[in-house]
Protein backbone atom coordinates (compact mmCIF):
# COMPACT_ATOMS: atom_id res chain seq x y z
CA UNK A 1 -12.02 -12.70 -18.21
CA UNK A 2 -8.13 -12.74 -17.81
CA UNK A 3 -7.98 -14.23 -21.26
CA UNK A 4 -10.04 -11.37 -22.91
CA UNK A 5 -8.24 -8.77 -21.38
CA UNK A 6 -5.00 -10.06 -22.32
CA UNK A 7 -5.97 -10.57 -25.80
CA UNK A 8 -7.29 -7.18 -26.35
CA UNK A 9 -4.73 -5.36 -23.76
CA UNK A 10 -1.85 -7.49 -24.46
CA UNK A 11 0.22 -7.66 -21.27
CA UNK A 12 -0.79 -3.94 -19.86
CA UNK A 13 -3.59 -3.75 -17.95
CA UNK A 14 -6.36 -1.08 -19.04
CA UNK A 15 -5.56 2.29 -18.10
CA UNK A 16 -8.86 3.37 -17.54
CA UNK A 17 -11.75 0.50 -15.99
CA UNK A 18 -13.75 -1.16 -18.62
CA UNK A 19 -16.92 -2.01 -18.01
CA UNK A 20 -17.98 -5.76 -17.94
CA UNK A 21 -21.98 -5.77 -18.70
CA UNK A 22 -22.80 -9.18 -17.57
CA UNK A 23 -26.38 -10.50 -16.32
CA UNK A 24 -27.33 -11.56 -12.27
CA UNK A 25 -26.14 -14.69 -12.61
CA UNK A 26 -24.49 -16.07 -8.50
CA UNK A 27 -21.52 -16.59 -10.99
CA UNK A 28 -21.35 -13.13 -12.14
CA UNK A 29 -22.24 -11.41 -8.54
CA UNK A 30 -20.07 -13.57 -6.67
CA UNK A 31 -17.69 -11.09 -4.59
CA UNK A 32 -14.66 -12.99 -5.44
CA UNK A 33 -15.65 -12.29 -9.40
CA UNK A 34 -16.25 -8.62 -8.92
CA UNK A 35 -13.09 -8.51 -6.91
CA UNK A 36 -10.77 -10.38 -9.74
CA UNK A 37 -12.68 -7.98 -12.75
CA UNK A 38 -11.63 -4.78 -10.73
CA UNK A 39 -8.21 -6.60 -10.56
CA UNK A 40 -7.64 -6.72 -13.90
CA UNK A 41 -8.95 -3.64 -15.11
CA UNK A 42 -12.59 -4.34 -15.69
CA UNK A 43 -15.95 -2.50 -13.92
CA UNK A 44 -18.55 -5.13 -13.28
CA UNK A 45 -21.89 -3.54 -14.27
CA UNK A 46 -24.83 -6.07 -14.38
CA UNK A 47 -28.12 -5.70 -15.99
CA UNK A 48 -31.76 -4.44 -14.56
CA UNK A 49 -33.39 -7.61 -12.96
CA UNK A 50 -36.39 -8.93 -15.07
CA UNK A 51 -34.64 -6.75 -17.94
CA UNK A 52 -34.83 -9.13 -20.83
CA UNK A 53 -33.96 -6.77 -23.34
CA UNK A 54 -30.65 -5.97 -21.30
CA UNK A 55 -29.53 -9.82 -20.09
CA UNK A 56 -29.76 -10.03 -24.39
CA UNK A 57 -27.37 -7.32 -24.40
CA UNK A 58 -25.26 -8.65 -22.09
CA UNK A 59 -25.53 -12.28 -24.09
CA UNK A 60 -24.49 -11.27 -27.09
CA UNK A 61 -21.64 -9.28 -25.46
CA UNK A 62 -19.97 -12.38 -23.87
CA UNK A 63 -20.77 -14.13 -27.53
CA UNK A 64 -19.13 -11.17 -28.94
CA UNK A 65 -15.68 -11.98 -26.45
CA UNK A 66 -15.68 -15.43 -26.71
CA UNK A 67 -15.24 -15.10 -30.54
CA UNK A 68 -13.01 -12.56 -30.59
């Protein structure tokens, strides 16, 4: 996460939240995770439960940052 936001906000943190789509994953809902995204500038939003069309969303979204 850290890495994303300092490639796309350089050293400045966002000035507004972003929001960080991700799916239910304990990885993703872990408090410690939600805590560090709000710390540097992201809003965790996660995805409907049994929402397959949404977790693809999501998928392609962190395929999307890891390229970039």
């Amino acid at each position: 996460m850290l890495e994303s936001v300092e490639k796309r906000f350089g050293d400045q943190l966002p000035i507004t939240p972003v929001q960080w789509l991700s799916d239910n994953g304990s990885a993703y809902t872990a408090e410690q995770t939600r805590l560090f995204a709000r710390q540097i500038g992201l809003q965790p939003v996660t995805t409907p439960v049994r929402s397959p069309q949404s977790n693809g969303m999501a998928e392609s979204f962190v395929k999307t940052i890891k390229r970039d």
